[in-house]
PDB file of N, CA and C in Angstrom:
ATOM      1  N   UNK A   1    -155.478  62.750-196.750  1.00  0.00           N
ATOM      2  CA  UNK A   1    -156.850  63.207-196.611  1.00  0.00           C
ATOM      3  C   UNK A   1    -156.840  64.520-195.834  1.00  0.00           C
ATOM      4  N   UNK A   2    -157.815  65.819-196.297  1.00  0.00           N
ATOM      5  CA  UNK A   2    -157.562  66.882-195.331  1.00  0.00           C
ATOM      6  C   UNK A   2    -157.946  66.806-193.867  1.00  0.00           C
ATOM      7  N   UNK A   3    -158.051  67.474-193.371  1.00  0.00           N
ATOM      8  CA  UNK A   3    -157.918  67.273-192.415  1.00  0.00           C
ATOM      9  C   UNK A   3    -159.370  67.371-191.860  1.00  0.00           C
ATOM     10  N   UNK A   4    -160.285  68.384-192.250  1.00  0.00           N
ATOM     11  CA  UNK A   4    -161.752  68.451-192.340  1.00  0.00           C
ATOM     12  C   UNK A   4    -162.294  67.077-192.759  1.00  0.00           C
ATOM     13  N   UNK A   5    -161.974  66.273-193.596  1.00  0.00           N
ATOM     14  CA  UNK A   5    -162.088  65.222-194.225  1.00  0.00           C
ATOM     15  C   UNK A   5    -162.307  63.774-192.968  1.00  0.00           C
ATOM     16  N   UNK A   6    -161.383  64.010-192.396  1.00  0.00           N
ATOM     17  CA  UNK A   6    -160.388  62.665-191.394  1.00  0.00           C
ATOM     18  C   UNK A   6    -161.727  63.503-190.169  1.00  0.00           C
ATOM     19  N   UNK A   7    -161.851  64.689-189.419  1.00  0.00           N
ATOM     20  CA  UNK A   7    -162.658  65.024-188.364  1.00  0.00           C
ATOM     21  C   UNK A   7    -164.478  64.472-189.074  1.00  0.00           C
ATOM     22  N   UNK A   8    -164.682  64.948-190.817  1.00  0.00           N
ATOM     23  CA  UNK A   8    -165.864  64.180-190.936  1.00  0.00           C
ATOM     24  C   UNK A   8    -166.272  63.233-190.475  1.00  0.00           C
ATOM     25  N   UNK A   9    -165.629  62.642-191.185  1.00  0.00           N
ATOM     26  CA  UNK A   9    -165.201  61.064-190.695  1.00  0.00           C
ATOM     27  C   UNK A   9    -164.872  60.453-189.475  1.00  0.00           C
ATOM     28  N   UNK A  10    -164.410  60.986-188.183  1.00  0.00           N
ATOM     29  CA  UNK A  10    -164.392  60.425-187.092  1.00  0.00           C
ATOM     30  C   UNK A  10    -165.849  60.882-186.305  1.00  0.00           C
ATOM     31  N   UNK A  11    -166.258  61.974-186.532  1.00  0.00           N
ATOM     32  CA  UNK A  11    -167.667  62.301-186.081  1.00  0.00           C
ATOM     33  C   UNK A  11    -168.765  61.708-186.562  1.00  0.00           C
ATOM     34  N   UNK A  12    -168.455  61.540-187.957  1.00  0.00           N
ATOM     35  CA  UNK A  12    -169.592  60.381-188.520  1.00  0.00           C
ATOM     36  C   UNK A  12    -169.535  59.054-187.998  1.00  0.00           C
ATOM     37  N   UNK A  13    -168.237  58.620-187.780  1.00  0.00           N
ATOM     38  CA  UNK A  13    -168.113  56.948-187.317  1.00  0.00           C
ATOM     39  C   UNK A  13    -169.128  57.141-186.078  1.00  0.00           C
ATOM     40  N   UNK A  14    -168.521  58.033-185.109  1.00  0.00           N
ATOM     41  CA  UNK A  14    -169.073  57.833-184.046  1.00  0.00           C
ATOM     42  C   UNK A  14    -170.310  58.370-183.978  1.00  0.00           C
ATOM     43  N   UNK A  15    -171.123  59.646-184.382  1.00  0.00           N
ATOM     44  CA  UNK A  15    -172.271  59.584-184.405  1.00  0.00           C
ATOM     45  C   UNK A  15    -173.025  58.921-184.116  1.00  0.00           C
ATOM     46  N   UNK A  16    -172.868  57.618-185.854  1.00  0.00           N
ATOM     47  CA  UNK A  16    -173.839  56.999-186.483  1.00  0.00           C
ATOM     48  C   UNK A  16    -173.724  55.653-185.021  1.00  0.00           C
ATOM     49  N   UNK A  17    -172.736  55.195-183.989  1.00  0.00           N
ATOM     50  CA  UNK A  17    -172.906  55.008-182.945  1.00  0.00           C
ATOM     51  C   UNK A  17    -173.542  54.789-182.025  1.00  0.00           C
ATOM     52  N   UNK A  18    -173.152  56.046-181.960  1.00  0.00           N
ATOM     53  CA  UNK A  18    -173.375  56.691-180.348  1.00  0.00           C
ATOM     54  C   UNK A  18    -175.117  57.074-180.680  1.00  0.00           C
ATOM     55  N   UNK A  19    -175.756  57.907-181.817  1.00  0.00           N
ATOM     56  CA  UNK A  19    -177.311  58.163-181.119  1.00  0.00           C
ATOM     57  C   UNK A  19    -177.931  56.884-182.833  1.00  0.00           C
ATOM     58  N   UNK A  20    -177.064  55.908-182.959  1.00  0.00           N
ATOM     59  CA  UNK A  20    -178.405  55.169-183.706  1.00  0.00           C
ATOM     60  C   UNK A  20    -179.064  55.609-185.436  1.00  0.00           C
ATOM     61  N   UNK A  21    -180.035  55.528-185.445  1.00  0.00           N
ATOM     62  CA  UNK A  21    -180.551  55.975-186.981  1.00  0.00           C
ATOM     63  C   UNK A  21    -180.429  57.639-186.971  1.00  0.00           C
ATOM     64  N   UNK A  22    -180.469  58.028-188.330  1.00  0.00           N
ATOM     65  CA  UNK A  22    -180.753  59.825-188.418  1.00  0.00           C
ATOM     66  C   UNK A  22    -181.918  60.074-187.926  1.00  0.00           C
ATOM     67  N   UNK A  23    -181.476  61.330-187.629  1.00  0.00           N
ATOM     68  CA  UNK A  23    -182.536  62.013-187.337  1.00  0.00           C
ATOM     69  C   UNK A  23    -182.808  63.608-187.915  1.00  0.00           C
ATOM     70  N   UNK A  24    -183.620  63.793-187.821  1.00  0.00           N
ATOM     71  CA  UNK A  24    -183.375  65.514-188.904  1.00  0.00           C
ATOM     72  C   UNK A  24    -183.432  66.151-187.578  1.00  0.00           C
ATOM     73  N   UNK A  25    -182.398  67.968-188.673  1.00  0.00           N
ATOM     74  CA  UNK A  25    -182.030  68.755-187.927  1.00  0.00           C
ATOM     75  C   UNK A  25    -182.779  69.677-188.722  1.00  0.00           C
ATOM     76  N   UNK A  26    -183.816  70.341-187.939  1.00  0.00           N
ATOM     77  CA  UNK A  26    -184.757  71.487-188.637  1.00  0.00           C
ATOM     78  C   UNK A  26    -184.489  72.686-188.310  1.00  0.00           C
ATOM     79  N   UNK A  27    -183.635  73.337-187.580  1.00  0.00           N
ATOM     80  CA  UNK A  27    -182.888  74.394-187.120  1.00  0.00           C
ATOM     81  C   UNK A  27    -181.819  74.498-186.402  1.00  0.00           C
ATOM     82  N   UNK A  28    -181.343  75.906-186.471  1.00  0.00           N
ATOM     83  CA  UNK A  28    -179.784  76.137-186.266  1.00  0.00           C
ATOM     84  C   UNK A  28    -179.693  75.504-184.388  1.00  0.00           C
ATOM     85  N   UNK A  29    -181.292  75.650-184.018  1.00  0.00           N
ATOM     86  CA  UNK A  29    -181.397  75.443-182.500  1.00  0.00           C
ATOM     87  C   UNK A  29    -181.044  74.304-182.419  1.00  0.00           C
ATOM     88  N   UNK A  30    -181.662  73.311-183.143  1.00  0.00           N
ATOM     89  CA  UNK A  30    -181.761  71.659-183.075  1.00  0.00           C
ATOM     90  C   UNK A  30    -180.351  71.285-183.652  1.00  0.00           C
ATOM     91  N   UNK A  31    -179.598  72.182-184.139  1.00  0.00           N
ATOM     92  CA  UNK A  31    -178.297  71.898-184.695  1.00  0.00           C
ATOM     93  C   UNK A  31    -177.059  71.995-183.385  1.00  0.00           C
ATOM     94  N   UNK A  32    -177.422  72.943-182.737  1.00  0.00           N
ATOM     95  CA  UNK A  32    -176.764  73.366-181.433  1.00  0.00           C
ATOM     96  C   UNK A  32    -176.709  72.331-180.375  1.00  0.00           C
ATOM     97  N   UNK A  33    -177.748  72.508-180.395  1.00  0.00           N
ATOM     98  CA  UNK A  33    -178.457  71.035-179.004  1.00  0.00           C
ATOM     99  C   UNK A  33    -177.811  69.783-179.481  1.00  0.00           C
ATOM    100  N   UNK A  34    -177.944  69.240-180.885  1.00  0.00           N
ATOM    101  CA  UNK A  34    -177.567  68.081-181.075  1.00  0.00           C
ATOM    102  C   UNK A  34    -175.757  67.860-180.629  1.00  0.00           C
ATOM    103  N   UNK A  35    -175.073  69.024-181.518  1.00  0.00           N
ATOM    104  CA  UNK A  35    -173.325  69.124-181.437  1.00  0.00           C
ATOM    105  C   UNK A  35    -173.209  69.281-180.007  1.00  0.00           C
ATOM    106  N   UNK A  36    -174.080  70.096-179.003  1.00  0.00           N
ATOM    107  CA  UNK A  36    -173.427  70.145-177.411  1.00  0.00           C
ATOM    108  C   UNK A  36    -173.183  68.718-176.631  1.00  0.00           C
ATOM    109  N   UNK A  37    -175.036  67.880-177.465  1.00  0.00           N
ATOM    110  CA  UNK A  37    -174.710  66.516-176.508  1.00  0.00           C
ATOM    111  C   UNK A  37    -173.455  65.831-177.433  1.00  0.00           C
ATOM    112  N   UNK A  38    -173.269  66.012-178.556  1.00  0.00           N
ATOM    113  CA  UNK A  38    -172.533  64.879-179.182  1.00  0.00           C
ATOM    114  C   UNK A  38    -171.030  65.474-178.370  1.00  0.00           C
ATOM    115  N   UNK A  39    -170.317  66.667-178.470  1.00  0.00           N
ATOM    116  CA  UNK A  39    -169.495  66.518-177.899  1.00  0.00           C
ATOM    117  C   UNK A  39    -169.102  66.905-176.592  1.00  0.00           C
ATOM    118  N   UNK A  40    -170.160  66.475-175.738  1.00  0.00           N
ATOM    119  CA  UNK A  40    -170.267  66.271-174.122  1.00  0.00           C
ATOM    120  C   UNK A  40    -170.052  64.857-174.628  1.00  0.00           C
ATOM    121  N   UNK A  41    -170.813  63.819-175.378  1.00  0.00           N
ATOM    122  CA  UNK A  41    -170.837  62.336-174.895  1.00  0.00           C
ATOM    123  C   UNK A  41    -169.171  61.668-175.927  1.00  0.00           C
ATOM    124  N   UNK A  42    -168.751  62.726-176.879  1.00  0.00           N
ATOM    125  CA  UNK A  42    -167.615  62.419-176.856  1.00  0.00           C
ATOM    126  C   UNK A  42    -166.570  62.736-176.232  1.00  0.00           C
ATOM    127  N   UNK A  43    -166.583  64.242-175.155  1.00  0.00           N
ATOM    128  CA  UNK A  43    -165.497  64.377-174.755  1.00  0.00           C
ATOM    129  C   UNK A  43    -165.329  63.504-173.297  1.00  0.00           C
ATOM    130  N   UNK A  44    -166.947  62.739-172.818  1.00  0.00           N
ATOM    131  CA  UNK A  44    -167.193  62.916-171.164  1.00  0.00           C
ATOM    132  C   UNK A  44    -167.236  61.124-171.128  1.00  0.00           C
ATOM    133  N   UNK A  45    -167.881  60.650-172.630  1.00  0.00           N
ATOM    134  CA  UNK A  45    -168.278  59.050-171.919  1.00  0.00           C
ATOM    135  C   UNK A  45    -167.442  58.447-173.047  1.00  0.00           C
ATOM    136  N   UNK A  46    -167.082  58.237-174.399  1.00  0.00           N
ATOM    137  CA  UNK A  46    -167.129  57.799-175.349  1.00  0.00           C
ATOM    138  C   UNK A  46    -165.290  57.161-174.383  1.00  0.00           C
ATOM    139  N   UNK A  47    -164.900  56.254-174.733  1.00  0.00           N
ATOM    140  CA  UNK A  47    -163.468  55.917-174.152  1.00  0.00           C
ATOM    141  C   UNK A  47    -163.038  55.376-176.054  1.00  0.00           C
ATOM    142  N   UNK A  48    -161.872  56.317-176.207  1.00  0.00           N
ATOM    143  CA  UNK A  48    -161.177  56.210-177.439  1.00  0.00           C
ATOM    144  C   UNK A  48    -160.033  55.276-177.364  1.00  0.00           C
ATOM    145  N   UNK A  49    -159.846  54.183-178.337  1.00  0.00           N
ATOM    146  CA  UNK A  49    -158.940  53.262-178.401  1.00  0.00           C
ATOM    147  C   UNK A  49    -157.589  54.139-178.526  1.00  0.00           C
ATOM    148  N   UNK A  50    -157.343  55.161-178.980  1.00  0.00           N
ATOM    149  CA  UNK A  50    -156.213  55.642-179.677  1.00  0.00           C
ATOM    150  C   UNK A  50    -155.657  56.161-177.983  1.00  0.00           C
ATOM    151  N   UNK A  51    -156.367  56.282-176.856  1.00  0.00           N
ATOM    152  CA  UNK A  51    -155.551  56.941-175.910  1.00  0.00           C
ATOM    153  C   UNK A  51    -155.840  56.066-174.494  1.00  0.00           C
ATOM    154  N   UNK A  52    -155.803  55.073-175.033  1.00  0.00           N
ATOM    155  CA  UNK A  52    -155.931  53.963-173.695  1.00  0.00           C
ATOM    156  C   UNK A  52    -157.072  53.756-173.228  1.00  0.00           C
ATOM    157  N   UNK A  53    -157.981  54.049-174.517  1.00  0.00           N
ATOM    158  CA  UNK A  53    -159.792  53.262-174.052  1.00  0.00           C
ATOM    159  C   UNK A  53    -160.087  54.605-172.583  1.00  0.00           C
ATOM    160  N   UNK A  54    -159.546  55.685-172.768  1.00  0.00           N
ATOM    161  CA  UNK A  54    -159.899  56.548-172.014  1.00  0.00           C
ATOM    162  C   UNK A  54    -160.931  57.696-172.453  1.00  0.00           C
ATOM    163  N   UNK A  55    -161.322  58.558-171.948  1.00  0.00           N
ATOM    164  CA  UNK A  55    -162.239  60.226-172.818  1.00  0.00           C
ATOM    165  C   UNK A  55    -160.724  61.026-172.811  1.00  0.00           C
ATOM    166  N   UNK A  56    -161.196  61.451-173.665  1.00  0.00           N
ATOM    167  CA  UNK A  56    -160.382  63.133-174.031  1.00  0.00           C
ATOM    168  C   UNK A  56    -160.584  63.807-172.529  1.00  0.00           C
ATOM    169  N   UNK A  57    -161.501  63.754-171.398  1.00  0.00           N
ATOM    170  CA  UNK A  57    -161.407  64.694-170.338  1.00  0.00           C
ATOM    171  C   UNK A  57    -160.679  63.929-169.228  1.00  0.00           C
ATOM    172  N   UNK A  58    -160.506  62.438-169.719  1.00  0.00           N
ATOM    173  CA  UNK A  58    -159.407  61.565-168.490  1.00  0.00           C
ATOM    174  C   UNK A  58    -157.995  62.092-168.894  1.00  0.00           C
ATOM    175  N   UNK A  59    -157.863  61.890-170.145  1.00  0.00           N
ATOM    176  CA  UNK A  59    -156.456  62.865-170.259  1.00  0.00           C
ATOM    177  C   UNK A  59    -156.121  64.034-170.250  1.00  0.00           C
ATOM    178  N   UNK A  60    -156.819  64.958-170.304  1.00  0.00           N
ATOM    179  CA  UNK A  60    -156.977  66.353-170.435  1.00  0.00           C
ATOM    180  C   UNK A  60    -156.400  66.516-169.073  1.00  0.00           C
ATOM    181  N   UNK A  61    -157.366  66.638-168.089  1.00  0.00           N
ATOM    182  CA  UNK A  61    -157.672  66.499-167.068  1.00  0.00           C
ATOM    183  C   UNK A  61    -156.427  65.548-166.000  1.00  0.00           C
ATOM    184  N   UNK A  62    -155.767  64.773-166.471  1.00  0.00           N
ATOM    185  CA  UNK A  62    -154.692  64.244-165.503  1.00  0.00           C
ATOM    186  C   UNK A  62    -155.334  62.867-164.977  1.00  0.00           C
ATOM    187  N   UNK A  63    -156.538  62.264-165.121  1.00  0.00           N
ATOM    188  CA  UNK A  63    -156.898  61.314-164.368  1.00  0.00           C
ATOM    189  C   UNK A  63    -156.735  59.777-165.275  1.00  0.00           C
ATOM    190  N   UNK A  64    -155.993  60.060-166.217  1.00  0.00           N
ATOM    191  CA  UNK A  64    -155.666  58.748-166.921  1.00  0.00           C
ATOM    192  C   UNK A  64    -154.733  57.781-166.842  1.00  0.00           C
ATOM    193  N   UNK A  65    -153.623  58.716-166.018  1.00  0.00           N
ATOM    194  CA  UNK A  65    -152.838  57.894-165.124  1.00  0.00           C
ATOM    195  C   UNK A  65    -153.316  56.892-164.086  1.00  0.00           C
ATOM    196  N   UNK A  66    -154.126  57.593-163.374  1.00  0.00           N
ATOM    197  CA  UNK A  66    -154.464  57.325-162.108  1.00  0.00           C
ATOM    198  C   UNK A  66    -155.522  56.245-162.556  1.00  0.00           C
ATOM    199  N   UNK A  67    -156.612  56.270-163.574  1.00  0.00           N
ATOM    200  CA  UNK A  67    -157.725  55.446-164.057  1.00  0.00           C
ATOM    201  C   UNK A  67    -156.656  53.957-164.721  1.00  0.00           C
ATOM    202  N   UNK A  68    -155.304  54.279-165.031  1.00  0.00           N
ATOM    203  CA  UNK A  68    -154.940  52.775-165.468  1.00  0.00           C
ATOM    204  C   UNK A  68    -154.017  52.003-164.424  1.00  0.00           C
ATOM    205  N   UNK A  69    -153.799  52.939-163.545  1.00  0.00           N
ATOM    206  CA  UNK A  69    -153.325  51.891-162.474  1.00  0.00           C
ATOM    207  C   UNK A  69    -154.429  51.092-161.938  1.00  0.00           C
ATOM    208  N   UNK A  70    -155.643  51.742-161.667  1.00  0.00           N
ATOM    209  CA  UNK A  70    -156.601  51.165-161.140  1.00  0.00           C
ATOM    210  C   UNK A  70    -156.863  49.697-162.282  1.00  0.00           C
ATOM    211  N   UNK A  71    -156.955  50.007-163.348  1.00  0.00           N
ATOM    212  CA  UNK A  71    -157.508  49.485-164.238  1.00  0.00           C
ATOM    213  C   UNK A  71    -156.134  47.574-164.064  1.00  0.00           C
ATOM    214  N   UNK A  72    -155.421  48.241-164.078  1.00  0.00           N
ATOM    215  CA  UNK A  72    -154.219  47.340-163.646  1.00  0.00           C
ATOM    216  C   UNK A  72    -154.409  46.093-162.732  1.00  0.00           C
ATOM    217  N   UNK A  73    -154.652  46.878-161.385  1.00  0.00           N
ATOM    218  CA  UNK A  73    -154.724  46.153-160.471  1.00  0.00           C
ATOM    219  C   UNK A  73    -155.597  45.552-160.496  1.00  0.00           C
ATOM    220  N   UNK A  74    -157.289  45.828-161.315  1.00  0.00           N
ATOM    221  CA  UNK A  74    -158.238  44.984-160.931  1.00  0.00           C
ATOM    222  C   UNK A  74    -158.139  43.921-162.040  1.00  0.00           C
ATOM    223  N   UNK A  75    -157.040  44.371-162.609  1.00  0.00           N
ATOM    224  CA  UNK A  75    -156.669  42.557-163.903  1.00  0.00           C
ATOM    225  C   UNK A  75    -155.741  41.923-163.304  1.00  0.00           C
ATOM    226  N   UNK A  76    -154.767  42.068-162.589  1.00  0.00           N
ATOM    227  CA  UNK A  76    -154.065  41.660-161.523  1.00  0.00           C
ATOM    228  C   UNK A  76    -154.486  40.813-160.800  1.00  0.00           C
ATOM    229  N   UNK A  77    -155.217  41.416-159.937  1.00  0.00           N
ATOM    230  CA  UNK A  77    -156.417  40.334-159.548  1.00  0.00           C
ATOM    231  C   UNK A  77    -157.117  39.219-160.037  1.00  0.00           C
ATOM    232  N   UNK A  78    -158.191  39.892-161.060  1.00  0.00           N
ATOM    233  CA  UNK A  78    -158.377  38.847-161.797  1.00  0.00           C
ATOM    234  C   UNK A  78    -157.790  37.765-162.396  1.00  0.00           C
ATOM    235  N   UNK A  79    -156.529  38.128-163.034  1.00  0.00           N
ATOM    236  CA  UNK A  79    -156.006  36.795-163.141  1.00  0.00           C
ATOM    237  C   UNK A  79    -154.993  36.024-161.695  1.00  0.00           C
ATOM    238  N   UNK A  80    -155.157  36.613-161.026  1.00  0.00           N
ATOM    239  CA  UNK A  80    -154.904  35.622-159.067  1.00  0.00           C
ATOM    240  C   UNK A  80    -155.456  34.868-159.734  1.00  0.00           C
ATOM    241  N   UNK A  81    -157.140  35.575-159.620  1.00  0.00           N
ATOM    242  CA  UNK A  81    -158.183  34.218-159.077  1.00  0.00           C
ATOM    243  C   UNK A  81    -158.675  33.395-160.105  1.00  0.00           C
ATOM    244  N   UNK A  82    -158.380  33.971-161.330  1.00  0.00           N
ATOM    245  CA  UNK A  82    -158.999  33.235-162.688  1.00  0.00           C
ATOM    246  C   UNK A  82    -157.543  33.008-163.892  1.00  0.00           C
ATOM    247  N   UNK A  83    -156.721  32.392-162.987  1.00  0.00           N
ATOM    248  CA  UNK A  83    -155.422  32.325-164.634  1.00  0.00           C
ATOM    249  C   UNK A  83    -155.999  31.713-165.411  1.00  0.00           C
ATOM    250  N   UNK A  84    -156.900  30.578-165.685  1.00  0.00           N
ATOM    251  CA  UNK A  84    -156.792  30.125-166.580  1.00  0.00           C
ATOM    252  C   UNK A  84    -157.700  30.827-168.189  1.00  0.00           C
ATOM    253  N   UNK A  85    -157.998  31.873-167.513  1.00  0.00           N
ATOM    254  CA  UNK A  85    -159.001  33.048-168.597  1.00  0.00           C
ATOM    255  C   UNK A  85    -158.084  33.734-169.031  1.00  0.00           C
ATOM    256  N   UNK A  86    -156.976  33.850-168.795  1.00  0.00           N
ATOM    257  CA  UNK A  86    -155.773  34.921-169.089  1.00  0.00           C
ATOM    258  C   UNK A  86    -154.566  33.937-170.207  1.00  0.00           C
ATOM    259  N   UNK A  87    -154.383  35.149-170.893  1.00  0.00           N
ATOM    260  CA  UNK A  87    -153.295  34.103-171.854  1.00  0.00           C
ATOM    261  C   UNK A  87    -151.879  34.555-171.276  1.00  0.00           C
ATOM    262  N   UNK A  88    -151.958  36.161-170.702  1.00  0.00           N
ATOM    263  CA  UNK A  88    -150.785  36.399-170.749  1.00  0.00           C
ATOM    264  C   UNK A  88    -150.717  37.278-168.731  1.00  0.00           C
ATOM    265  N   UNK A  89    -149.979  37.261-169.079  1.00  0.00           N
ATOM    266  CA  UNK A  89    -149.434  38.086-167.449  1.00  0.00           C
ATOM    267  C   UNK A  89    -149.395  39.667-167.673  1.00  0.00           C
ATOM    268  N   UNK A  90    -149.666  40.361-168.391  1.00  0.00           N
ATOM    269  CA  UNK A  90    -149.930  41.856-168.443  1.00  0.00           C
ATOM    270  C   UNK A  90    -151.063  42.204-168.727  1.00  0.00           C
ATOM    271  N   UNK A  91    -150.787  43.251-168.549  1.00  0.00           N
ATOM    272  CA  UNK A  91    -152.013  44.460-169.076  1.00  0.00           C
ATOM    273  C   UNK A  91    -152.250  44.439-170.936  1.00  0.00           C
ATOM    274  N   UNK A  92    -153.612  44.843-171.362  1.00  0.00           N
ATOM    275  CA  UNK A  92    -153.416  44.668-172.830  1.00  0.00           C
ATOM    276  C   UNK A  92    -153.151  45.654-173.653  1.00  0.00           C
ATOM    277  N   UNK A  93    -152.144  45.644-174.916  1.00  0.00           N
ATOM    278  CA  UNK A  93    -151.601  47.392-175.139  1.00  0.00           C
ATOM    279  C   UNK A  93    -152.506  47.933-175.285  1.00  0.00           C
ATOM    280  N   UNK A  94    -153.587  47.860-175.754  1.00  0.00           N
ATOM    281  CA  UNK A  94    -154.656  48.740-176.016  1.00  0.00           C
ATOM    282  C   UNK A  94    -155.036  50.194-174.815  1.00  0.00           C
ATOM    283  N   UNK A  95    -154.537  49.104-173.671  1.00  0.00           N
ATOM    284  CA  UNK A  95    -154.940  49.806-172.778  1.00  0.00           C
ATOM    285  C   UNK A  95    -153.269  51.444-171.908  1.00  0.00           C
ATOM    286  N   UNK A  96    -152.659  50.967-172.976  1.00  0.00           N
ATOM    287  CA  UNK A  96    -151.244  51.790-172.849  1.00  0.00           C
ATOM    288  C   UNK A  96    -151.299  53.367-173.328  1.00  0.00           C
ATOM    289  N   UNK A  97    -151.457  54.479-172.288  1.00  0.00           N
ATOM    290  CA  UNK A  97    -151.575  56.181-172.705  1.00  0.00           C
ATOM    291  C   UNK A  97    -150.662  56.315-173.868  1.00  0.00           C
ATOM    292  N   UNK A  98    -150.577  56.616-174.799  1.00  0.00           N
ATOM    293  CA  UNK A  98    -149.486  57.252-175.841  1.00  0.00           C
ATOM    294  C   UNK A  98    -149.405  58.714-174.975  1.00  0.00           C
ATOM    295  N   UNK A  99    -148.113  58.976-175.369  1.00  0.00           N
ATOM    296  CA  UNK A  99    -147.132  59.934-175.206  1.00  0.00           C
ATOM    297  C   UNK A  99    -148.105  61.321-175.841  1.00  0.00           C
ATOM    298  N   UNK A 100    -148.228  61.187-177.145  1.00  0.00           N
ATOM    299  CA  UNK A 100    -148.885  61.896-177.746  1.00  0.00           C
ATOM    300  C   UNK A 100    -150.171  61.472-179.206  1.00  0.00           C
ATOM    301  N   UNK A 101    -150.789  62.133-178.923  1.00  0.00           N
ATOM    302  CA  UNK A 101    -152.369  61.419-180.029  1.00  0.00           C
ATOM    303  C   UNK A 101    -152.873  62.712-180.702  1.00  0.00           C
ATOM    304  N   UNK A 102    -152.596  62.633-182.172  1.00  0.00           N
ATOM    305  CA  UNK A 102    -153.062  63.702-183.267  1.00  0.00           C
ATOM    306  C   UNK A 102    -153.874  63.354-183.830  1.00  0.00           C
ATOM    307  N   UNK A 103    -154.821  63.631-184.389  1.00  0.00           N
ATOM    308  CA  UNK A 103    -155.894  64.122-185.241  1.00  0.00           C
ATOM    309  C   UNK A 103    -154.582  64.328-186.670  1.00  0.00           C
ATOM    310  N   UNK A 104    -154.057  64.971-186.719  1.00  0.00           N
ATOM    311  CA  UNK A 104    -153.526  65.666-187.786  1.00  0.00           C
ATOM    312  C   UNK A 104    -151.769  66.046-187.321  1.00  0.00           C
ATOM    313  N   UNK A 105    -151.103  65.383-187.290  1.00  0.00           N
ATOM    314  CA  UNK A 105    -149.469  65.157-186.759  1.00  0.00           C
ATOM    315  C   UNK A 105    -148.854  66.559-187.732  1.00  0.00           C
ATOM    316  N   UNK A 106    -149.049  67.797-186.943  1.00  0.00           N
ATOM    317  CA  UNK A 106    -148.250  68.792-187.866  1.00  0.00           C
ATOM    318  C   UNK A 106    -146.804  67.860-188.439  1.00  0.00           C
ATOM    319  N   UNK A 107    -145.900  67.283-187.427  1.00  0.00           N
ATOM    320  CA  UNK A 107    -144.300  66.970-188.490  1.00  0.00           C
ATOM    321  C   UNK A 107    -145.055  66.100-189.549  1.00  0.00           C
ATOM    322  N   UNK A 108    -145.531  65.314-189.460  1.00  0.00           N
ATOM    323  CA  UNK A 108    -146.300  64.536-190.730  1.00  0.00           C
ATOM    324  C   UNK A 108    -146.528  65.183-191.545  1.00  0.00           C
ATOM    325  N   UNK A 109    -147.242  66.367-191.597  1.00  0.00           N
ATOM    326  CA  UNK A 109    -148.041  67.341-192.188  1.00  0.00           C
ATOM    327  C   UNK A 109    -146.427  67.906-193.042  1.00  0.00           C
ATOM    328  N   UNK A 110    -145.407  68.463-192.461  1.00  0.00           N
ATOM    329  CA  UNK A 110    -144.494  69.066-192.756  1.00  0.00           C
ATOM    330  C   UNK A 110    -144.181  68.421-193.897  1.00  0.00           C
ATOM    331  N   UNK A 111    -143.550  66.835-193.574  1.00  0.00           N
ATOM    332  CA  UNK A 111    -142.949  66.197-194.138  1.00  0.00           C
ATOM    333  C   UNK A 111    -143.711  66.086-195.493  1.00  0.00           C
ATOM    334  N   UNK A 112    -144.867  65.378-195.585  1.00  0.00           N
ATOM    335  CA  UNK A 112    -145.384  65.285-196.670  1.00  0.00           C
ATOM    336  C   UNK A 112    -145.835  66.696-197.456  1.00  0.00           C
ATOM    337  N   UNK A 113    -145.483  67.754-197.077  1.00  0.00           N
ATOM    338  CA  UNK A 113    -145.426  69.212-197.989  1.00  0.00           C
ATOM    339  C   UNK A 113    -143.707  69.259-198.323  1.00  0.00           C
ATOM    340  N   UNK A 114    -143.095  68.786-197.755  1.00  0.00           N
ATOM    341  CA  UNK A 114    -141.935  68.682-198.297  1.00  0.00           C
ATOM    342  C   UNK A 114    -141.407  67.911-199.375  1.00  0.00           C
ATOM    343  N   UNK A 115    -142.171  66.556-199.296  1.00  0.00           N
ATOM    344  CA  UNK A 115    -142.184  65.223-200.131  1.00  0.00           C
ATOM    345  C   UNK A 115    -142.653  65.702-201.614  1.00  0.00           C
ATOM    346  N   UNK A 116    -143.620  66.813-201.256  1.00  0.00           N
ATOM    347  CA  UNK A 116    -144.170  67.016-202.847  1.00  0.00           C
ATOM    348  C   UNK A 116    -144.049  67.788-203.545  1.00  0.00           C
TER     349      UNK A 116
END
C-alpha cells in the first residue's frame, strides 16, 4: 500500500475516534484549525500501541523511558497487594518501547523494489 495510502488510513482510524461524527470543513481556515488540534491531540495525548501505549512527544522527547519504569513499578505493586488479579509476574508487552517504529520501513521499501 503507498505510503499516502497507510498515513490516510491511520489519520482516518484515529480521527473518526478521537473527535466522533463528521463534521464539515468550509474553509482553508477551518481546515487549519481542525489538522493543528488533530495533530496536537495526536502528537500530545493519543498513547500509540505500536510504541509502548506512549505519544510520539514521550518518545521524541526522551520521557518514555522514564514514563515505563514508573509505569512498572505501579504494577509491581499492584500485584504485592492484588496477585490474585494478575496472571503473570511482568509487565505486559504491549507496554515494551521498540527499538525502532516506521510508518513506512525504507529496508522494507528497498527490498520489495528489489523483489519486483
Amino acid at each position: 500500500m503507498p505510503a499516502a495510502n497507510q498515513l490516510r488510513l491511520a489519520v482516518g482510524d484515529t480521527e473518526s475516534v478521537r473527535r466522533g461524527p463528521s463534521r464539515a470543513i468550509h474553509s482553508i481556515g477551518d481546515a487549519r484549525a481542525f489538522m493543528a488540534a488533530f495533530v496536537e491531540g495526536y502528537n500530545h495525548t493519543h498513547h500509540h500501541t505500536g510504541i509502548g501505549l506512549n505519544t510520539p512527544a514521550d518518545v521524541h522527547f526522551g520521557l518514555a523511558e522514564a514514563k515505563a519504569r514508573q509505569r512498572s513499578t505501579i504494577l509491581a505493586d499492584a500485584r504485592a497487594r492484588n496477585p490474585e488479579r494478575f496472571t503473570t509476574n511482568h509487565d505486559p508487552e504491549i507496554l515494551a518501547i521498540p527499538t525502532t517504529a516506521w510508518i513506512n520501513n525504507p529496508a522494507e521499501r528497498t527490498e520489495q523494489k528489489l523483489a519486483a
